[in-house]
Protein backbone atom coordinates (compact mmCIF):
# COMPACT_ATOMS: atom_id res chain seq x y z
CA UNK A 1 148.89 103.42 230.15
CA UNK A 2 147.14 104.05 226.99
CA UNK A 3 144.91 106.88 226.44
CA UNK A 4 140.72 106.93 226.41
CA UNK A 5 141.19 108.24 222.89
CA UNK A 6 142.44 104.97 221.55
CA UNK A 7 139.42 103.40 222.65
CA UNK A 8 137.10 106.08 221.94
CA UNK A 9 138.19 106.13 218.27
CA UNK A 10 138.12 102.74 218.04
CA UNK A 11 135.00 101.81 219.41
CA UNK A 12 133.54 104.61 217.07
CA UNK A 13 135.23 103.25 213.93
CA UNK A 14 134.29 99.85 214.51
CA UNK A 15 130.54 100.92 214.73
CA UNK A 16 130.87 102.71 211.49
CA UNK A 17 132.58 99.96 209.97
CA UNK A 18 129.71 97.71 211.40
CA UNK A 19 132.21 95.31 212.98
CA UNK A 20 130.58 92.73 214.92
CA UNK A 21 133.16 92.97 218.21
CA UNK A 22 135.92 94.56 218.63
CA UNK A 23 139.36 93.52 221.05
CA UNK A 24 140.90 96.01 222.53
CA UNK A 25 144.25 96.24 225.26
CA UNK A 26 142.86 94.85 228.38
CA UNK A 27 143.64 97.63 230.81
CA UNK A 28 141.59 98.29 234.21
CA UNK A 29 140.75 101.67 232.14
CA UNK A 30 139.75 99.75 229.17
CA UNK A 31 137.59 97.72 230.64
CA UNK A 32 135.61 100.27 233.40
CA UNK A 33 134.86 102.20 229.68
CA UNK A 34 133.56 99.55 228.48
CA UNK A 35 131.58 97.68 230.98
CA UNK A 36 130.07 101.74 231.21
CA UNK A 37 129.32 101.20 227.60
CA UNK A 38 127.25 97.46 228.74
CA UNK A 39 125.45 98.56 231.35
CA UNK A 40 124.48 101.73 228.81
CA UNK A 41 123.48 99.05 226.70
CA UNK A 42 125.82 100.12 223.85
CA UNK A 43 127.46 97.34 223.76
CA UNK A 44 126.07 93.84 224.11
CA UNK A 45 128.40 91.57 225.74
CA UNK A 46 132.42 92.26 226.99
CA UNK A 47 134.90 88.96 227.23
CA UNK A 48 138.41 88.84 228.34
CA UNK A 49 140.20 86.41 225.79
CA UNK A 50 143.77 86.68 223.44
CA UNK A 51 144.65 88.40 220.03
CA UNK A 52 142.93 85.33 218.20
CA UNK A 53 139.51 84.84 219.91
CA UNK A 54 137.51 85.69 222.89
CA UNK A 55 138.36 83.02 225.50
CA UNK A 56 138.72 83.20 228.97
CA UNK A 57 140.51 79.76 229.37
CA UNK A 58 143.22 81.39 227.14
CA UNK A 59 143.22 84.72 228.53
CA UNK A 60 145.20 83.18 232.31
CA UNK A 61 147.70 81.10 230.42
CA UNK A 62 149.24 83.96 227.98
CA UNK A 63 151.36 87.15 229.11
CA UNK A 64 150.22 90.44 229.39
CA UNK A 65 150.63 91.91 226.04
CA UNK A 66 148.32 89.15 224.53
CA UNK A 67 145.25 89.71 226.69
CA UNK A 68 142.52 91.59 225.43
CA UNK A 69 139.17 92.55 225.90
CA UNK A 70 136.31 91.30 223.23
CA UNK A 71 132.74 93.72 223.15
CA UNK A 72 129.90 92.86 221.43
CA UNK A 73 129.04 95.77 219.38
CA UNK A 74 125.36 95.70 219.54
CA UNK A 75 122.74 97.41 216.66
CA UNK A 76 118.98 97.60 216.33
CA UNK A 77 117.48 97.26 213.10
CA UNK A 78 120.93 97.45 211.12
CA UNK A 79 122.02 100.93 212.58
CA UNK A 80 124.59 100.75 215.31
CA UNK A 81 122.72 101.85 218.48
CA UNK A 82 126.49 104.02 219.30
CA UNK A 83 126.50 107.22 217.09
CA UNK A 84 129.39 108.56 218.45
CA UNK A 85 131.66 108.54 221.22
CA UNK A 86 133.36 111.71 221.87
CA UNK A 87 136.45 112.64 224.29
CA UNK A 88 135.89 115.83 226.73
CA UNK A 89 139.21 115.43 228.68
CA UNK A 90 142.15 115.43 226.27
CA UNK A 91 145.64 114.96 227.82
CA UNK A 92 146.41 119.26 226.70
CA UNK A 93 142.84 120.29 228.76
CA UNK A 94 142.32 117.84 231.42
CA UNK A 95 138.53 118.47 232.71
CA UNK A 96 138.07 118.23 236.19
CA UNK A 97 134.20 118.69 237.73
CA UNK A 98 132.87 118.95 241.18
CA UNK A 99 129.16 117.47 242.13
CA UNK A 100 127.26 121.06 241.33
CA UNK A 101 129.20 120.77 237.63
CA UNK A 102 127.99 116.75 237.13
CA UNK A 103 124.83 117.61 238.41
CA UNK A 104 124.28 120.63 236.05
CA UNK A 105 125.94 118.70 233.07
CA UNK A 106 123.29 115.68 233.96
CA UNK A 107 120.16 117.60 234.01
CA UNK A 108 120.21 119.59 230.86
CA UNK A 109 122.41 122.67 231.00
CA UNK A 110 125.64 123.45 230.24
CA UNK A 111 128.98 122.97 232.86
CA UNK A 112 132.65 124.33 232.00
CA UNK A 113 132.84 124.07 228.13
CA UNK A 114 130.79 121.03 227.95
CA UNK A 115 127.45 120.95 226.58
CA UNK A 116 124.89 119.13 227.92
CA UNK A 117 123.92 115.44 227.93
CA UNK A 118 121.25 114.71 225.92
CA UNK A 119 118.90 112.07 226.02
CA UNK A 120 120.35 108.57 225.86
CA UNK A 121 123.65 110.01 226.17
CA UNK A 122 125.73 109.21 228.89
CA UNK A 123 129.51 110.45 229.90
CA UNK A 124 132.46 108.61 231.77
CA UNK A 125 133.78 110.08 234.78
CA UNK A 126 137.04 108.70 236.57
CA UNK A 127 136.69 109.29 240.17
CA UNK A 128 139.68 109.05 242.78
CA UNK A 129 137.85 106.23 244.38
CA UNK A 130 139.05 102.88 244.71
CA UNK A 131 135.80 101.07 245.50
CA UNK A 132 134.06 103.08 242.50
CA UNK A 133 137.00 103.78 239.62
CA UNK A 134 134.68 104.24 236.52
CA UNK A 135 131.56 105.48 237.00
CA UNK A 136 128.85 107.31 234.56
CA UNK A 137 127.59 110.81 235.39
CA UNK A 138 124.76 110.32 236.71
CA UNK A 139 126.05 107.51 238.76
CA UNK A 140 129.19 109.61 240.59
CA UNK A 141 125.95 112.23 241.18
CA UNK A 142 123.93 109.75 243.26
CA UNK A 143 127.52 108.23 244.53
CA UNK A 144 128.34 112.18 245.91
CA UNK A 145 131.50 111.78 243.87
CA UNK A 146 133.76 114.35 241.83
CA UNK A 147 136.55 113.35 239.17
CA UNK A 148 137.44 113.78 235.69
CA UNK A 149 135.35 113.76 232.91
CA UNK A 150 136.47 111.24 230.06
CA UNK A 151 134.30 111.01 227.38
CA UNK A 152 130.59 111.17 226.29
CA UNK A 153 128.26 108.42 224.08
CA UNK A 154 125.64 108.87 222.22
C-alpha cells in the first residue's frame, strides 16, 4: 500500500505547478484523501479512469496497475485555492488521537505536537471503522470517532 506522503506531495506539487488534474494510484486510501479534499472543496471534481485519460468505461476493462484516479485541481482567480498539504503521521511517529485530542485540535488549540487547525484548514483522520474509513476532523468529532491523524490542508 502506498504511503499518504506520495499523495500529499503530489497533490501539493501539482498545485504549484498549476496542473489542471492530476492521476494518481487508485487505492481505497487514495481515493477517501481525495474525495476529503472534494467535499473541502479543494479539489473540483475526482474520476476513476487509466494512465491515458479520465474514463470510467476504460477504468473496468484494464488491470489493476492501470487504474487511476483523475482530480480536478480547482483555483480561484489564478491562485490554487490548496496552499499546502502537510503530513502529521509519518510512518517513524505514527499519531494516534482520542475524541478530547480531535476536539481540542478542531477548535483552536493545540493537541500532541500538532498545532492547531486554522481557518479553512481541514485534517484527515483514518478511523478503524468500516462504515466511515476516511473521515475529516471535525467529521470523526461529530461521528464520536478516534483514529490516526494523516495529514492537514490548507
Amino acid at each position: 500500500m502506498p504511503l499518504p506522503y506520495d499523495l500529499c506531495a503530489r497533490v501539493q506539487n501539482a498545485f504549484r505547478a498549476r496542473h489542471r488534474w492530476i492521476a494518481v494510484d487508485h487505492t481505497t486510501q487514495n481515493l477517501g484523501i481525495l474525495s476529503i479534499l472534494l467535499r473541502a472543496g479543494f479539489v473540483s471534481n475526482i474520476t476513476r479512469g487509466t494512465i491515458a485519460a479520465p474514463s470510467p468505461q476504460d477504468f473496468n476493462r484494464v488491470g489493476d496497475a492501470q487504474r487511476r484516479i483523475w482530480a480536478d485541481l480547482k483555483y480561484r482567480d489564478d491562485r490554487p485555492v490548496l496552499n499546502g498539504m502537510e503530513l502529521i503521521s509519518k510512518p517513524s511517529r505514527r499519531v494516534f488521537m482520542d475524541i478530547g485530542e480531535i476536539r481540542r485540535l478542531c477548535s483552536g488549540r493545540r493537541a500532541q505536537t500538532i498545532k492547531p487547525l486554522g481557518m479553512g484548514e481541514i485534517a484527515v483522520v483514518h478511523t478503524k471503522s468500516k462504515e466511515h474509513e476516511w473521515l475529516e476532523a471535525r467529521e470523526a468529532l461529530q461521528l464520536n470517532l478516534d483514529g490516526e491523524v494523516i495529514c492537514r490542508a490548507r
